[in-house]
N, C-alpha and C. Protein backbone atom coordinates (compact mmCIF):
# COMPACT_ATOMS: atom_id res chain seq x y z
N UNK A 1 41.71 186.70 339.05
CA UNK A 1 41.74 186.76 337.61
C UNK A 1 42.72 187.84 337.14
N UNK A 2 42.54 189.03 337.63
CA UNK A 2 43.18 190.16 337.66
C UNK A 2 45.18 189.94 337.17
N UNK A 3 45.34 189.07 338.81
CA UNK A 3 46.47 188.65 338.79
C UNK A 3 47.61 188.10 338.13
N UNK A 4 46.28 186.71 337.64
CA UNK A 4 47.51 185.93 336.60
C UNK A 4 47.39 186.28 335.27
N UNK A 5 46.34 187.60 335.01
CA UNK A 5 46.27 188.17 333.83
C UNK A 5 47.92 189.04 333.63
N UNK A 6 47.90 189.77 334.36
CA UNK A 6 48.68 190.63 334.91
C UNK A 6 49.98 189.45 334.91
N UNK A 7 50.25 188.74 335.17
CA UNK A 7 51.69 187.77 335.38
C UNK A 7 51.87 187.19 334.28
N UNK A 8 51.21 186.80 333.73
CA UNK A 8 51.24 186.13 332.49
C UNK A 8 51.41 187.58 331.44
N UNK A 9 50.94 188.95 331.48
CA UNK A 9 51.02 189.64 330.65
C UNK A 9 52.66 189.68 331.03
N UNK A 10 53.32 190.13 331.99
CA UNK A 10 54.65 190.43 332.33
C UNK A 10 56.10 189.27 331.65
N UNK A 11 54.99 188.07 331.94
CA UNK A 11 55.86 187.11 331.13
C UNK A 11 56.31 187.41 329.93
N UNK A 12 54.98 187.34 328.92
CA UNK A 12 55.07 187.76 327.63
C UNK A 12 56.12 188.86 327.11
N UNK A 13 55.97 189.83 327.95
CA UNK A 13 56.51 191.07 327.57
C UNK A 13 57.88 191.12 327.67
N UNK A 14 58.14 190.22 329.17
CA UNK A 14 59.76 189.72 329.49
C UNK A 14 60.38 188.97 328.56
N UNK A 15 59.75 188.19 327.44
CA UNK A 15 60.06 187.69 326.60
C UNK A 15 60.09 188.26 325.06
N UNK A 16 59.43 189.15 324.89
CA UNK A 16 59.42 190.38 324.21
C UNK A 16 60.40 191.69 323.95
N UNK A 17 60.33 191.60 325.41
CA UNK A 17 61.71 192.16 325.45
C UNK A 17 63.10 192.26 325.40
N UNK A 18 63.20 191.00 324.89
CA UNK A 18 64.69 190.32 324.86
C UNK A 18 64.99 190.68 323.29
N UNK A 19 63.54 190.70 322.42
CA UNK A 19 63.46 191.35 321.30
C UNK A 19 63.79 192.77 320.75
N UNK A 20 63.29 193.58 321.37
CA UNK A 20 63.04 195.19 321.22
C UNK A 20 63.59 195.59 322.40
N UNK A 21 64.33 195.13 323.86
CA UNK A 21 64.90 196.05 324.34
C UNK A 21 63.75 196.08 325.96
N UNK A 22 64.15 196.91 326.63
CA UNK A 22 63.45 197.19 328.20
C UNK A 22 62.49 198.22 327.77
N UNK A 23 62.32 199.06 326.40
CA UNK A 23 61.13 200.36 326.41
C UNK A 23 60.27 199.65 326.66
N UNK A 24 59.83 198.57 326.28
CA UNK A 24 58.45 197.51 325.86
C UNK A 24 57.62 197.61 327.11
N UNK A 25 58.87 196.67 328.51
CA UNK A 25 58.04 196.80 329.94
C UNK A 25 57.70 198.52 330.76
N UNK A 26 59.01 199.53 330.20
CA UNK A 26 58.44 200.59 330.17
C UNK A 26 57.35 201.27 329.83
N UNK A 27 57.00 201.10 328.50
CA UNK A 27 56.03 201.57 328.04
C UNK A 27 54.93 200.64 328.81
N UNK A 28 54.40 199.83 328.75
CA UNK A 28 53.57 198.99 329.53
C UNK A 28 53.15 199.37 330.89
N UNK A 29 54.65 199.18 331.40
CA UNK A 29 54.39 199.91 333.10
C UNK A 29 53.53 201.41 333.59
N UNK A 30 54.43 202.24 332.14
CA UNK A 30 53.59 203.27 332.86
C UNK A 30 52.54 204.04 331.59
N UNK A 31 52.00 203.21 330.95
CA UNK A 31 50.93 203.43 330.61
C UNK A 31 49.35 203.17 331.44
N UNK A 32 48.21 204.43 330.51
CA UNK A 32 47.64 204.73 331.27
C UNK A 32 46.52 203.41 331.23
N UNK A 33 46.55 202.73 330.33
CA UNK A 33 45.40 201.65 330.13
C UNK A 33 45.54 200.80 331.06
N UNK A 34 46.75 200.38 331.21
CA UNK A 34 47.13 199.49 332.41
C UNK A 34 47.09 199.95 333.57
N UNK A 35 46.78 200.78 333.78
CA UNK A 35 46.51 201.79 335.33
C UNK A 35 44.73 201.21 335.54
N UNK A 36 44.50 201.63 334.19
CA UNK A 36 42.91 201.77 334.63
C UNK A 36 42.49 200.44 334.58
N UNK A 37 43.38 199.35 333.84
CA UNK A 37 42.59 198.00 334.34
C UNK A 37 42.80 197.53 335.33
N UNK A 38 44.13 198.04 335.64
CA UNK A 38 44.52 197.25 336.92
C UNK A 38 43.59 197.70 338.13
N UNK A 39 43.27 198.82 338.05
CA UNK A 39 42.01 199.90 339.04
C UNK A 39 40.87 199.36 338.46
N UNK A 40 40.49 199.11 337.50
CA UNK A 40 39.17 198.52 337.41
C UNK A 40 38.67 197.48 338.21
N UNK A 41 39.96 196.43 338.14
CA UNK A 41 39.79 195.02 338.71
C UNK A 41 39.81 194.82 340.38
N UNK A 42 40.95 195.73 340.75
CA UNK A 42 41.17 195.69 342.10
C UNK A 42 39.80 196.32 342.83
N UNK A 43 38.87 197.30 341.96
CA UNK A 43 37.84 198.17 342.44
C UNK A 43 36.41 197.71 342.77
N UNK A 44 36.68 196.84 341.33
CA UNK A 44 35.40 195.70 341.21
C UNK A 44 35.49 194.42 342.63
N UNK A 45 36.62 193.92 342.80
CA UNK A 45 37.04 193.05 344.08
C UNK A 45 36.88 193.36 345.13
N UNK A 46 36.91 194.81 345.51
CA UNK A 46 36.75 195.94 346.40
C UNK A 46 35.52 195.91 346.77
N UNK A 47 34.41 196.39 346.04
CA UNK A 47 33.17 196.89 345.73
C UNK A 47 32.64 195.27 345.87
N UNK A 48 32.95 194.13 345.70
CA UNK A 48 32.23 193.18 345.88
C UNK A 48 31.99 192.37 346.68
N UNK A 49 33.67 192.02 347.37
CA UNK A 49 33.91 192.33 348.95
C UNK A 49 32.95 192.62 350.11
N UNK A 50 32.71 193.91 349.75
CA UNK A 50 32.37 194.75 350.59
C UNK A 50 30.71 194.73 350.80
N UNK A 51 30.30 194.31 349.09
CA UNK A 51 28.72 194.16 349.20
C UNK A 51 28.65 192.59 349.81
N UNK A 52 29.43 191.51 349.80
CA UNK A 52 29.18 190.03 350.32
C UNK A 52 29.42 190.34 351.41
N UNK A 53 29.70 191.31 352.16
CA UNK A 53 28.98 191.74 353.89
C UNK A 53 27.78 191.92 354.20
N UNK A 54 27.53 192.48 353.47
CA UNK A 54 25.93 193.10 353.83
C UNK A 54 24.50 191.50 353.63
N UNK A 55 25.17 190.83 352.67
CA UNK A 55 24.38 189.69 352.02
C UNK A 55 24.63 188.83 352.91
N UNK A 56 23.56 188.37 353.58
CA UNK A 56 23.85 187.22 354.44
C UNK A 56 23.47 185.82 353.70
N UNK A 57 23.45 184.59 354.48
CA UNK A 57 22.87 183.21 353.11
C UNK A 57 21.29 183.45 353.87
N UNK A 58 20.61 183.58 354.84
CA UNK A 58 19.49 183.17 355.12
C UNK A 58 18.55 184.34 354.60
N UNK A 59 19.41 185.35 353.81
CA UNK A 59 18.13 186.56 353.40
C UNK A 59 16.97 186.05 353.08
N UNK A 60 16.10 187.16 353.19
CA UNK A 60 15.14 186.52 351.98
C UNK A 60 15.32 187.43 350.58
N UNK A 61 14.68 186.89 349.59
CA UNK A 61 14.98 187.93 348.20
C UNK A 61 14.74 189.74 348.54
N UNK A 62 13.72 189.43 349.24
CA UNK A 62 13.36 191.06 349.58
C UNK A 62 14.62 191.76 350.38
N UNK A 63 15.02 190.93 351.06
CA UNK A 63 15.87 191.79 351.77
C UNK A 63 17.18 192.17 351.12
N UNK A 64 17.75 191.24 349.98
CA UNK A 64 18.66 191.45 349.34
C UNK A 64 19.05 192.88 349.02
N UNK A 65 19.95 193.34 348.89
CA UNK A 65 20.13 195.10 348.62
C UNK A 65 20.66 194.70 346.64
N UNK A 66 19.23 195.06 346.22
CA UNK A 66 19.36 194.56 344.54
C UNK A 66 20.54 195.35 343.79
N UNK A 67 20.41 197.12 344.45
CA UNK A 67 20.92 197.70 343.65
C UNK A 67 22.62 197.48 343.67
N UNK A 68 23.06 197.12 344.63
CA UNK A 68 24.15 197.09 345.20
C UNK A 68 24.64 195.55 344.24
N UNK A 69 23.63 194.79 344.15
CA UNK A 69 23.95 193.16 343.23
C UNK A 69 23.67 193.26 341.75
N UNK A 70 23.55 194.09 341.41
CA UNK A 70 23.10 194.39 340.27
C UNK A 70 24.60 195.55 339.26
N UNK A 71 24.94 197.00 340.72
CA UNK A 71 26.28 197.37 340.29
C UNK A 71 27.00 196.45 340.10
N UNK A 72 27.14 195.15 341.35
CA UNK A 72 28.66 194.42 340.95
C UNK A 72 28.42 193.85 339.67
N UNK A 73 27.20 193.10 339.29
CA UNK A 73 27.40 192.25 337.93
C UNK A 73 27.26 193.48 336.98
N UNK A 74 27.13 194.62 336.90
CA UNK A 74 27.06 195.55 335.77
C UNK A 74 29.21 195.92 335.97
N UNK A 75 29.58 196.22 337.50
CA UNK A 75 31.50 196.11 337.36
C UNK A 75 31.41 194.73 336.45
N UNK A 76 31.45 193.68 337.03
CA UNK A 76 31.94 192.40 336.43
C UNK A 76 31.99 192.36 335.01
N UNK A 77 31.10 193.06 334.46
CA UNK A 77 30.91 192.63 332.80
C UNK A 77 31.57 193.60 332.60
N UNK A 78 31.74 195.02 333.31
CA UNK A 78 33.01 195.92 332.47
C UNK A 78 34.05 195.56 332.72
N UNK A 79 34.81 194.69 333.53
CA UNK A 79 36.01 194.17 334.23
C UNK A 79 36.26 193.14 332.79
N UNK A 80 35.43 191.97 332.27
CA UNK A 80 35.53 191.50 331.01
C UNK A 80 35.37 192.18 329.80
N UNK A 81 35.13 193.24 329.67
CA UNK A 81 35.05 193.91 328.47
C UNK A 81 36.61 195.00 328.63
N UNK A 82 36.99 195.30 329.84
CA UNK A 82 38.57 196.09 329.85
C UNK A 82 39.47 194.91 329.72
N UNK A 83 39.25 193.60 330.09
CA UNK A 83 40.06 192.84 330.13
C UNK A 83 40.31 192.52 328.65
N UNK A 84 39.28 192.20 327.50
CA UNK A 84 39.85 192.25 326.38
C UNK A 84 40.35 193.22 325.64
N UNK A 85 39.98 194.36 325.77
CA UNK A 85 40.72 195.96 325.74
C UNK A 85 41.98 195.96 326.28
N UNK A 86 42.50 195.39 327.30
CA UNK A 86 43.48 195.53 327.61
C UNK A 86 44.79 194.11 326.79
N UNK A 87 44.18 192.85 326.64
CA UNK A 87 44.61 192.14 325.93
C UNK A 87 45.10 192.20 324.90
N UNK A 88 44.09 193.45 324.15
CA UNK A 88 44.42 194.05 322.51
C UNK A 88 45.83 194.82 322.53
N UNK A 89 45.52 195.73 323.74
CA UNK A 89 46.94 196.35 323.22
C UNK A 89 47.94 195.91 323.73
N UNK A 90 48.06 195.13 324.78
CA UNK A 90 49.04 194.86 324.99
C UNK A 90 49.84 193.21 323.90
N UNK A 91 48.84 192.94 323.38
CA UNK A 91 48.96 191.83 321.63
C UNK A 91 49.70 192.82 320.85
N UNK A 92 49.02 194.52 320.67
CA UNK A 92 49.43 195.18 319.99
C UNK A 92 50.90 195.77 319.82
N UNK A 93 50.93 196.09 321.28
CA UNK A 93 52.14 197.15 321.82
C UNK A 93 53.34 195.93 321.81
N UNK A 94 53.01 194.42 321.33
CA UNK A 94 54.32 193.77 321.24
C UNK A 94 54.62 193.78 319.73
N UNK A 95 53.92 194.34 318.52
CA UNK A 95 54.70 194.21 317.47
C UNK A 95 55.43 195.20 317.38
N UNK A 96 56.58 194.65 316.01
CA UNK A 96 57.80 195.39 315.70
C UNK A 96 57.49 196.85 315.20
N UNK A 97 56.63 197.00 314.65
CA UNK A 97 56.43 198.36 314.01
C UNK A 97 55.77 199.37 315.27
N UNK A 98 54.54 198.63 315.81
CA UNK A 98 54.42 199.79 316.86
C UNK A 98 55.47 200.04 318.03
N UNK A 99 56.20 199.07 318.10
CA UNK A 99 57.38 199.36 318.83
C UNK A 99 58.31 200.51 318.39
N UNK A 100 58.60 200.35 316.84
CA UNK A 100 59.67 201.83 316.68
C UNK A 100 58.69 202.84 316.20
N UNK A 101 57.03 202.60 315.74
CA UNK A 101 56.32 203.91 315.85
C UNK A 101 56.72 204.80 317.20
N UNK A 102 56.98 203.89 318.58
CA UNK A 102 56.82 204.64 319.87
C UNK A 102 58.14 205.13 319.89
N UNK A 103 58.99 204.27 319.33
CA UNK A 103 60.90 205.25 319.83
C UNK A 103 60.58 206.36 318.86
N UNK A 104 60.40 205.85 318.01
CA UNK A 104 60.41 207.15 316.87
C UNK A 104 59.78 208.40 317.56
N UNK A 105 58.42 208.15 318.17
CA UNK A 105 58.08 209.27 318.82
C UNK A 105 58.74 209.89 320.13
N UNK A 106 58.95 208.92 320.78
CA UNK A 106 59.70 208.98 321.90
C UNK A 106 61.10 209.82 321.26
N UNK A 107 61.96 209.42 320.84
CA UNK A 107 62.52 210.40 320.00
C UNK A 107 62.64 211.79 319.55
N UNK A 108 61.49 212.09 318.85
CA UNK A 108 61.44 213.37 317.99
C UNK A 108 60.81 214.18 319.49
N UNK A 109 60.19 214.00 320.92
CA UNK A 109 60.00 214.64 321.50
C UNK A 109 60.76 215.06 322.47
N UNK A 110 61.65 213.91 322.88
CA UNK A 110 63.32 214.10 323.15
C UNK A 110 64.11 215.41 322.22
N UNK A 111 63.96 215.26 321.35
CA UNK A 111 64.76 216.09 320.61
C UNK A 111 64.55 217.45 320.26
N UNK A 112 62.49 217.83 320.40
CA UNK A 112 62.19 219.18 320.71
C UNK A 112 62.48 219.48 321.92
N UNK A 113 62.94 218.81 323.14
CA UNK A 113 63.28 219.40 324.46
C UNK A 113 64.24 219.84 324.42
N UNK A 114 65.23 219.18 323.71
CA UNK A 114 66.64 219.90 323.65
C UNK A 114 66.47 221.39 323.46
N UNK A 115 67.73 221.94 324.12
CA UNK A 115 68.13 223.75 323.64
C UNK A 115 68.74 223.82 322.16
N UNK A 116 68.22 224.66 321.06
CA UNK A 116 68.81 224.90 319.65
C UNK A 116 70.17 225.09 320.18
N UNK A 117 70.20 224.55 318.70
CA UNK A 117 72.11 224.45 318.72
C UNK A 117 72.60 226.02 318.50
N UNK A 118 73.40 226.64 318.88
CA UNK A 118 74.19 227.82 318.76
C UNK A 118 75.31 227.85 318.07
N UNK A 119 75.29 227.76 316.56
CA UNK A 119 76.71 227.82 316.20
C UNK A 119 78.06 228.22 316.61
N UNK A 120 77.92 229.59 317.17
CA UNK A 120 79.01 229.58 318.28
C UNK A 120 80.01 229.61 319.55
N UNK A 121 78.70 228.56 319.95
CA UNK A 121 78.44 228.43 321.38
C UNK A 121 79.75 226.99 321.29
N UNK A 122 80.32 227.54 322.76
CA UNK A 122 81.41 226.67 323.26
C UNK A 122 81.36 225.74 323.52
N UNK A 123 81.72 224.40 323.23
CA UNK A 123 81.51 222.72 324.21
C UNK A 123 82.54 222.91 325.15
N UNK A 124 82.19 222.27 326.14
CA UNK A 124 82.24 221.75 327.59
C UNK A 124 83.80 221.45 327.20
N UNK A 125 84.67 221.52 328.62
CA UNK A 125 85.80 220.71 328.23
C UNK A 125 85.31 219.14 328.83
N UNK A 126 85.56 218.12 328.06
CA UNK A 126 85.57 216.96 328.84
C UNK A 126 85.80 216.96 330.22
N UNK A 127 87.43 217.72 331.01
CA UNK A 127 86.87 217.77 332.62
C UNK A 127 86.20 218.34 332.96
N UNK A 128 85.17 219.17 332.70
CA UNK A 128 84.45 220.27 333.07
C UNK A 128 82.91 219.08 333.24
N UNK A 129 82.88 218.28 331.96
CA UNK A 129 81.91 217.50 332.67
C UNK A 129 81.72 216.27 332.94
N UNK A 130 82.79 215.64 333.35
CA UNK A 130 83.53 214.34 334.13
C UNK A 130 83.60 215.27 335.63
N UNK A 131 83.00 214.02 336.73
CA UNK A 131 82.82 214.64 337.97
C UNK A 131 84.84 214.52 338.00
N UNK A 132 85.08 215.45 339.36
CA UNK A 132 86.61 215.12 339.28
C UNK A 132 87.30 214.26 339.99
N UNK A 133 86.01 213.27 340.61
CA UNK A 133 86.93 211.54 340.82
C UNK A 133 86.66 210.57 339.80
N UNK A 134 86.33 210.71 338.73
CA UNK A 134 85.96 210.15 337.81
C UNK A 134 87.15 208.63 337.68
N UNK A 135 88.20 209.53 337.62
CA UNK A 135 89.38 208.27 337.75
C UNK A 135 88.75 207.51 338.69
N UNK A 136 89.56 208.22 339.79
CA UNK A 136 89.59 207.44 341.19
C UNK A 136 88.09 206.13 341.78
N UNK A 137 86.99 206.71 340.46
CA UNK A 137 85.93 205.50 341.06
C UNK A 137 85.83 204.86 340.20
N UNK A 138 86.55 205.03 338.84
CA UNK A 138 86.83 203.86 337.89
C UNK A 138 87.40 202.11 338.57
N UNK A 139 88.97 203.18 339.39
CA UNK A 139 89.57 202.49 339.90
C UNK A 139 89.04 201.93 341.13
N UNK A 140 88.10 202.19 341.80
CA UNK A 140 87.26 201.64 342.78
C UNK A 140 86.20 200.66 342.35
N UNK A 141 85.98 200.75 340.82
CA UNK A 141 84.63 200.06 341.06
C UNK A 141 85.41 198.42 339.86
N UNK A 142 86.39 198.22 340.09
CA UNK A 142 86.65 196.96 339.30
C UNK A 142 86.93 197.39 338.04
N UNK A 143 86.54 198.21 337.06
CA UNK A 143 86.71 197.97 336.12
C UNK A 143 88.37 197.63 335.34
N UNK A 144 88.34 196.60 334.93
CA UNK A 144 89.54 196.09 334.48
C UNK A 144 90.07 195.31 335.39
N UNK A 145 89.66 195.29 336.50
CA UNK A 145 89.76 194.12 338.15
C UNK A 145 89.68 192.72 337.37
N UNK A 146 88.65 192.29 336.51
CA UNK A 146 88.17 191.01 336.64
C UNK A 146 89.61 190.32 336.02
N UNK A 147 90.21 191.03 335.08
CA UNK A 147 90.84 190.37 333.79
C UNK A 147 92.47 190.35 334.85
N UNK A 148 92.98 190.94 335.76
CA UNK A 148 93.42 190.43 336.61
C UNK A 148 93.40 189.41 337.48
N UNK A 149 92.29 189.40 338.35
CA UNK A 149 92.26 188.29 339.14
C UNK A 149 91.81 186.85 338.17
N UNK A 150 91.43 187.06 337.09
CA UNK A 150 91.72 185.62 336.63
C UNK A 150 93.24 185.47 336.13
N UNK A 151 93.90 186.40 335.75
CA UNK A 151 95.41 186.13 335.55
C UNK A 151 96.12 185.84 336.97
N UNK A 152 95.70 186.06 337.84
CA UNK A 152 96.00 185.69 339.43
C UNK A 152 96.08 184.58 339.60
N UNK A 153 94.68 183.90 339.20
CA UNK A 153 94.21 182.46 339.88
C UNK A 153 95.33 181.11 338.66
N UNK A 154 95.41 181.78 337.49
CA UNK A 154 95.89 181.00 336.30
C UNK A 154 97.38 180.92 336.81
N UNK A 155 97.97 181.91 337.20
CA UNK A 155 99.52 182.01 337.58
C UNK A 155 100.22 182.71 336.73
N UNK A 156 99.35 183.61 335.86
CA UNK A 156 100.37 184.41 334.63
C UNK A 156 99.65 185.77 334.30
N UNK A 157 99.96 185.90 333.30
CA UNK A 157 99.29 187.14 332.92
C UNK A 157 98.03 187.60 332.30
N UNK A 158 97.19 188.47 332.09
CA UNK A 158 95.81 188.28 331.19
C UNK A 158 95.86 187.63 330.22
N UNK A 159 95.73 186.51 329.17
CA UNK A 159 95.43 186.46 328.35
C UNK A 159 94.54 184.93 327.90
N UNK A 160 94.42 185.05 326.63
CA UNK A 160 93.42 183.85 326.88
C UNK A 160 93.64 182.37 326.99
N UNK A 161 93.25 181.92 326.95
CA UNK A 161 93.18 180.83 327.03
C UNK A 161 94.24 179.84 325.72
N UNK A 162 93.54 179.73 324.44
CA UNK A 162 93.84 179.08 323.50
C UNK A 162 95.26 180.29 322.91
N UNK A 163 96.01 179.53 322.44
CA UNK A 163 97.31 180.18 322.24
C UNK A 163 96.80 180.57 320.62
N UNK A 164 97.50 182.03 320.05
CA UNK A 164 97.15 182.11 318.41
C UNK A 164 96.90 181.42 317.36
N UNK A 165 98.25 180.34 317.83
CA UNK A 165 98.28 179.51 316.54
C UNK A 165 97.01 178.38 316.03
N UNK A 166 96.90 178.39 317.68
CA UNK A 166 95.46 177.08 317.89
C UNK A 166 94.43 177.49 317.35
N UNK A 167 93.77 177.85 316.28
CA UNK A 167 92.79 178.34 315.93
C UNK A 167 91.89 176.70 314.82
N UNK A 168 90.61 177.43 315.63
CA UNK A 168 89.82 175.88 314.86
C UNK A 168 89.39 176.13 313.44
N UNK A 169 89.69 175.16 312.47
CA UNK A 169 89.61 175.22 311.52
C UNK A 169 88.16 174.40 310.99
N UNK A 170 87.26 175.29 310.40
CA UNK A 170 86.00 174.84 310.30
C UNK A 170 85.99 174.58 308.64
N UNK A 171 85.22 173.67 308.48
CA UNK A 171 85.39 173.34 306.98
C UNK A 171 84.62 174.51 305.76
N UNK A 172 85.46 174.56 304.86
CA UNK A 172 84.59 175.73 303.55
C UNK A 172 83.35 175.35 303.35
N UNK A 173 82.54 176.01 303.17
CA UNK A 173 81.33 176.14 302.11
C UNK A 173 82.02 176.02 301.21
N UNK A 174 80.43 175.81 300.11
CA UNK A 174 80.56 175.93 298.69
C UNK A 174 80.82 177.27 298.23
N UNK A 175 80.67 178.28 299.04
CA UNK A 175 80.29 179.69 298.87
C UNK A 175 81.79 180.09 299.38
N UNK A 176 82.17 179.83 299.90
CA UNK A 176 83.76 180.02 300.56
C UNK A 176 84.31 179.61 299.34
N UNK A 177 84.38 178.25 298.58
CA UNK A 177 85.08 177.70 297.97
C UNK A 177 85.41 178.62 296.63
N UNK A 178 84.48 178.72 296.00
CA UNK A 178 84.31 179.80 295.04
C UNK A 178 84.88 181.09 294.96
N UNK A 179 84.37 181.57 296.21
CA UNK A 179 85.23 183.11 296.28
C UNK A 179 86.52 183.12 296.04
N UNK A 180 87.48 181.93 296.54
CA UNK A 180 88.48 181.91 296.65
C UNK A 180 89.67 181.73 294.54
């Protein structure tokens, strides 16, 4: 249960996130609610496991160990009561507003970490904080590579495709028409 709660929440959020950005599965990931359901569930599975050892099928009632069947269905019903607790916020933590409530905070506590500004305190020279192969792994890592080797494969030089003049001509609006 645990699981495809959990997969299906990730879905959602992966889809959510295409909205508001990667904080969303961040915030999610390492929040603490989702720690404790996910530990609730795995604990309760654990703990129940472990008591369907002891329970054989030919007991008799007496021999049953009650207290031990009695914790798991007292886990089980808190495992459904975190599970809708956990449903809520994570319903919650996908709208737009509590989303920039959290940058916003996320934010302003970013910004008490910073060191006060010093009016006449010196900035950095740019090489001072550019490592000093900065070039040299520009030029190692492709950048500006791609727009070559397709001028390679074409037989000419970078550029695009459709020549200037070719430009598609889409018909006016009414709203175009007017302005004009």
């Amino acid at each position: 249960m645990s699981s495809v709660v959990f997969s299906i929440t990730i879905v959602a959020l992966s889809l959510a996130a295409g909205q508001f950005g990667s904080r969303l599965i961040r915030i999610y990931l390492t929040s603490v609610r989702t720690k404790l359901a996910l530990g609730l569930f795995t604990m309760t599975i654990a703990y129940c496991l472990l008591g369907l050892c002891y329970v054989e099928q030919d007991m008799s009632p007496a021999q049953v160990p009650q207290v031990a069947v009695t914790l798991a269905a007292a886990l089980a019903m808190s495992c459904v009561f975190a599970l809708l607790l956990f449903l809520h916020f994570v319903a919650r933590s996908m709208i737009a507003d509590e989303v920039i409530r959290r940058s916003a905070s996320e934010l302003e506590k970013s910004i008490e970490a910073m060191p006060p500004f010093e009016p006449g305190a010196v900035e950095p020279e740019p090489a001072e904080v550019l490592p000093a192969d900065f070039d040299n792994a520009r030029e190692r890592s492709g950048a500006g590579a791609a727009r070559s080797r397709g001028a390679h494969r074409r037989g000419g030089t970078a550029r695009s495709r459709r020549s200037p003049g070719s430009r598609r001509h889409l018909p006016r609006s009414r709203c175009d028409a007017g302005a004009s």
